[in-house]
Protein backbone atom coordinates (compact mmCIF):
# COMPACT_ATOMS: atom_id res chain seq x y z
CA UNK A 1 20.57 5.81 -6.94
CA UNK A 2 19.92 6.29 -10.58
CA UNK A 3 18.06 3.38 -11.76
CA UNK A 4 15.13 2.92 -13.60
CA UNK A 5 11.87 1.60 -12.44
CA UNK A 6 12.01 -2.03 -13.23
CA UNK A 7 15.23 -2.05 -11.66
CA UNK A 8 15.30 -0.19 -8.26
CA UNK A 9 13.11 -2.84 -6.09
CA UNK A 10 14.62 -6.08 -8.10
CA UNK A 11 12.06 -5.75 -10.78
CA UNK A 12 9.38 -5.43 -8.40
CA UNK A 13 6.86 -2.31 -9.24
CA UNK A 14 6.00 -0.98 -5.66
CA UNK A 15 2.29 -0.93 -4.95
CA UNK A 16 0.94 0.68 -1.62
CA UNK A 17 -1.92 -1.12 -0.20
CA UNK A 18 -4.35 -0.12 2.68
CA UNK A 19 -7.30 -2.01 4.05
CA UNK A 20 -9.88 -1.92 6.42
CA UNK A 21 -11.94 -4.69 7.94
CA UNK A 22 -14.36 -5.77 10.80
CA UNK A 23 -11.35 -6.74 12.62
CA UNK A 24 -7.96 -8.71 12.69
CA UNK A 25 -8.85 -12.06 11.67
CA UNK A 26 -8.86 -12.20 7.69
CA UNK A 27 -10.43 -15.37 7.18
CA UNK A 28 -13.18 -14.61 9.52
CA UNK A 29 -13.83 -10.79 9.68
CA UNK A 30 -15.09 -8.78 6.58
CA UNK A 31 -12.78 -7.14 4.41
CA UNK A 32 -14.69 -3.61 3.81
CA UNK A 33 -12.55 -0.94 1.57
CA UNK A 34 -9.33 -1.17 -0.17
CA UNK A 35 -7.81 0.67 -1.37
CA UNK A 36 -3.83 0.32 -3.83
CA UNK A 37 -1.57 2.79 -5.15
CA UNK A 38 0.93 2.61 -7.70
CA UNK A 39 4.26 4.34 -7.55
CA UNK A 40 6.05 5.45 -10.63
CA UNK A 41 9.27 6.98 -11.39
CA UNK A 42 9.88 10.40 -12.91
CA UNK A 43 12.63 12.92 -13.51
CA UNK A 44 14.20 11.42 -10.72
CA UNK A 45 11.41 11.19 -8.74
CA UNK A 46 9.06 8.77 -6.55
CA UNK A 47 5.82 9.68 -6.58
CA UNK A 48 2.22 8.52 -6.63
CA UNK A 49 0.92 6.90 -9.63
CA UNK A 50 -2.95 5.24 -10.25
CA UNK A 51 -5.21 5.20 -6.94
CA UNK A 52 -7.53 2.26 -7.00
CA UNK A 53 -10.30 2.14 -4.49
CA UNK A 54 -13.13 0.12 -3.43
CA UNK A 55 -15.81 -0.55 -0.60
CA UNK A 56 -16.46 -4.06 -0.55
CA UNK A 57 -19.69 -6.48 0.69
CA UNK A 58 -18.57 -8.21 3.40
CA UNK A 59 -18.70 -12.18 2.01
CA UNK A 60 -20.99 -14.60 3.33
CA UNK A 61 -20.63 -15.84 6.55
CA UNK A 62 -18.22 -13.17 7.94
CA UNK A 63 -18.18 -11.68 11.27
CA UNK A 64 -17.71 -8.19 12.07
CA UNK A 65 -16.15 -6.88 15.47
CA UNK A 66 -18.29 -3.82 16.88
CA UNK A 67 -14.86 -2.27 18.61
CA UNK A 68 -13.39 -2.68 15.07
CA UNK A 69 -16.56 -0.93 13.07
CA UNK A 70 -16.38 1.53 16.02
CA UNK A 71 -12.58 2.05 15.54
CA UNK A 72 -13.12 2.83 11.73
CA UNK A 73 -16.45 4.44 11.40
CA UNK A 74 -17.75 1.76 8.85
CA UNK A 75 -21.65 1.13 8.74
CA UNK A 76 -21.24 -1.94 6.15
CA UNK A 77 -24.46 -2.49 5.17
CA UNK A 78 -25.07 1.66 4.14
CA UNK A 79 -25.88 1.59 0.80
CA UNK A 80 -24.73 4.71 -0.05
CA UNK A 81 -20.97 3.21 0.32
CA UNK A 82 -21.49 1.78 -3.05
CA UNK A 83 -20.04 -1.70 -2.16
CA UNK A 84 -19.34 -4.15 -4.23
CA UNK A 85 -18.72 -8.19 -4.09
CA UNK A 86 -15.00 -9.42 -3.37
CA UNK A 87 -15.32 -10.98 -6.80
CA UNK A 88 -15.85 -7.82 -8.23
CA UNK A 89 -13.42 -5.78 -6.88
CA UNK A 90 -10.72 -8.18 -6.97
CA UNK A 91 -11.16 -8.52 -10.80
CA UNK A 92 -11.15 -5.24 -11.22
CA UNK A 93 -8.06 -4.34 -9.18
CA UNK A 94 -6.07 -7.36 -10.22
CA UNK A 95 -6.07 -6.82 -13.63
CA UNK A 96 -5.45 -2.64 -13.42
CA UNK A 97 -2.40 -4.03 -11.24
CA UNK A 98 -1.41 -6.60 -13.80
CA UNK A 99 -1.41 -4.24 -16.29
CA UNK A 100 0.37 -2.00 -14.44
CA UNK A 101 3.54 -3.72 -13.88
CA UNK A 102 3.26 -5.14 -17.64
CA UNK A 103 3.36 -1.53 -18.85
CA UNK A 104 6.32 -0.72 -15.93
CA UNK A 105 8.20 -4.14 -17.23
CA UNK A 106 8.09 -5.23 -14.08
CA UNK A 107 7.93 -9.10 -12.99
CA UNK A 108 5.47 -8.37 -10.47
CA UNK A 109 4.12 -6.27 -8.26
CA UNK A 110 5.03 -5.79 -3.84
CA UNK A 111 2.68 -4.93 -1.40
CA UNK A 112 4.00 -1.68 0.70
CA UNK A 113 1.73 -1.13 3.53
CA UNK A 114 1.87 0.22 6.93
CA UNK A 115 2.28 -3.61 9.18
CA UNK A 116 2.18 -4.77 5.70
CA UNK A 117 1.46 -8.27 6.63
CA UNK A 118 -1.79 -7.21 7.90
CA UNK A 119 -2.61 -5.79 4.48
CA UNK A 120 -1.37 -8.99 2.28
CA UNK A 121 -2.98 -11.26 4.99
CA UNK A 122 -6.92 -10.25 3.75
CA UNK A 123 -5.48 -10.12 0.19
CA UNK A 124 -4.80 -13.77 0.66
CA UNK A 125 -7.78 -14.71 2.42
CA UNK A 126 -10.05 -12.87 -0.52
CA UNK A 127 -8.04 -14.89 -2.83
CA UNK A 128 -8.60 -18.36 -1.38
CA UNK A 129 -12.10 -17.47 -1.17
CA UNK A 130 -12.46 -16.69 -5.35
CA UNK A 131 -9.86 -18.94 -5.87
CA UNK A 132 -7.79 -16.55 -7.69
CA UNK A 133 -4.38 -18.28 -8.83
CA UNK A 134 -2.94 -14.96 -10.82
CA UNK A 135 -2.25 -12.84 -8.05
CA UNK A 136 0.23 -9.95 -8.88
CA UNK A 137 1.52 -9.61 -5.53
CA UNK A 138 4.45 -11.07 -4.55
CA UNK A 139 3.29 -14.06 -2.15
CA UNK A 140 5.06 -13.33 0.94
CA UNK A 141 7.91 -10.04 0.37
CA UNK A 142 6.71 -6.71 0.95
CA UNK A 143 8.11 -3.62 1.90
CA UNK A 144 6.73 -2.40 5.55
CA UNK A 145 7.07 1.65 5.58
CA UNK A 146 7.14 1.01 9.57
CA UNK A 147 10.51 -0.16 9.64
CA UNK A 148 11.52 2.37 6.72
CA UNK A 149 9.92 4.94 9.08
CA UNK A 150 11.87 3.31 12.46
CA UNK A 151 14.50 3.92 10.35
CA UNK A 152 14.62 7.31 8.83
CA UNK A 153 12.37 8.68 11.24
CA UNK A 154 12.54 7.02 14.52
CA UNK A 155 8.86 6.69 14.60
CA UNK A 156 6.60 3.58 14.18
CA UNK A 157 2.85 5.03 14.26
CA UNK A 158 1.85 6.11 10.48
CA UNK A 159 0.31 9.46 11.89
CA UNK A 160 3.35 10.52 13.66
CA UNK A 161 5.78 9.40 10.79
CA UNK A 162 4.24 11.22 8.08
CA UNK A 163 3.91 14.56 10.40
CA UNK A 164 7.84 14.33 10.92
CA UNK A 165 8.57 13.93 7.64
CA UNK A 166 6.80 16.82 7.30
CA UNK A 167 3.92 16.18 5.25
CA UNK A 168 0.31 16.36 5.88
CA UNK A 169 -2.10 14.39 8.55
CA UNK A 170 -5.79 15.12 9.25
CA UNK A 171 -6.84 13.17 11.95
CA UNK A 172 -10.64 13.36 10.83
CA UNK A 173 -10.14 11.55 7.52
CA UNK A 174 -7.51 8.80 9.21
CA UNK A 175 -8.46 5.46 9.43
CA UNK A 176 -10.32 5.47 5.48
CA UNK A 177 -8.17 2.97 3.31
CA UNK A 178 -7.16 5.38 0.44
CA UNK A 179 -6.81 7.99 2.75
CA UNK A 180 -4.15 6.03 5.06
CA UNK A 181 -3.12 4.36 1.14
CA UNK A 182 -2.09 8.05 0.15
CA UNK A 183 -0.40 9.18 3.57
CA UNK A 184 1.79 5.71 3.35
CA UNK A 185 2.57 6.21 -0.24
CA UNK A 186 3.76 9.55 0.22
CA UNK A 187 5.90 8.65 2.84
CA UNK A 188 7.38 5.73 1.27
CA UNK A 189 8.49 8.21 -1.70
CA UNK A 190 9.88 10.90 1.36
CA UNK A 191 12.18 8.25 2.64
CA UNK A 192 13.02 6.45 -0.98
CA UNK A 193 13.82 9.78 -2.35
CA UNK A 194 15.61 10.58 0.25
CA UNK A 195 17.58 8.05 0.66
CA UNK A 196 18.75 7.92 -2.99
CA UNK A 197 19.57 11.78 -2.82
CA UNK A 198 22.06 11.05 0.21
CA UNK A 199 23.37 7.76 -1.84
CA UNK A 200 23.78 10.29 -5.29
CA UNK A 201 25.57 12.93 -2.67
CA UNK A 202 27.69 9.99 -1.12
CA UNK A 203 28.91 8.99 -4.58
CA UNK A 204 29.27 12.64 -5.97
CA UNK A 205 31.36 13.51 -3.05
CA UNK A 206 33.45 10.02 -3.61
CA UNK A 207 33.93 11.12 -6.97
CA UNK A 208 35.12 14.67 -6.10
CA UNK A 209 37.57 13.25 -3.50
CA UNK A 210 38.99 11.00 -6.01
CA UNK A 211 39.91 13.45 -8.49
């Protein structure tokens, strides 16, 4: 499938997202690190664009799950993590991201994530807290690289997707946002470039048989 950019996701310019938090609730637990990736197109290729990545304060008033801290290895209040205030970071990212899919002419941008809900839910809950109106996500469509994996690779669990695809997974560095951020991204360009290489095959093939 030979299309441009601005084109190929219905003028949506895909942006991989990973986040991790003091648990499951995003209004009430801490978001801690985020990390987003943008994908660009070239010579016929998918591939990872402009990593953005940030440790974040946790805000005022929010709770933080032990089993969850335990799960990810997060001390938040280390201050060699060089956090910094959702107001901050959000700024920051939102405008790279803006800029981003001005430069990829691009309406906006989608949120691919692994359970991507999970990943736009604490973007929304960070937003309503700084009132941000000018998000460049797409408000509720994404693009969930577990059912593109269930799909292409009969597998659901990131680490186990990626390793059948056959790229790479470290176990030790699993569970930090841009490290999960780049393992997702690659995979969503393994099974986008794949499937446009079958779909350029398919219609090479049609072509041939036609003639």
């Amino acid at each position: 499938m030979n299309l441009p950019l601005n084109q190929r996701f219905r003028g949506f310019l895909p942006v991989v997202v990973d986040v991790e938090s003091a648990g499951f609730e995003a209004h009430r637990h801490a978001l801690l690190e985020i990390a987003a990736i943008v994908i660009t197109h070239a010579d016929g290729q998918w591939q990872l664009g402009p990593r953005h990545h940030f440790h974040v304060e946790p805000f005022a008033g929010a709770e933080l799950d032990p089993a969850a801290l335990a799960f990810n290895g997060i001390d938040p209040y280390q201050p060699l993590r060089g956090a910094l205030p959702e107001a901050e970071v959000f700024g920051t990212l939102y405008r790279a991201l803006r800029k981003a899919v001005k430069e990829a002419h691009c309406r906006r941008a989608v949120l691919v994530g692994h359970n991507a809900h999970f990943d736009l839910s604490f973007l929304h809950a960070a937003e309503k807290r700084l009132r941000l109106k000018n998000s460049p996500f797409h408000p509720f469509s994404v693009i969930d690289t577990v059912s593109l994996a269930a799909l292409a690779l009969a597998e659901t669990v990131l680490a186990k997707a990626v390793q059948k695809a056959g790229l790479a997974w470290d176990g030790r560095e699993a569970h930090s946002a841009l490290y999960d951020a780049e393992r997702t991204a690659e995979l969503f360009c393994w099974i986008v470039n794949r499937y446009d290489r079958l779909e350029d095959d398919a219609g090479a093939a049609l072509s041939t048989s036609i003639c």
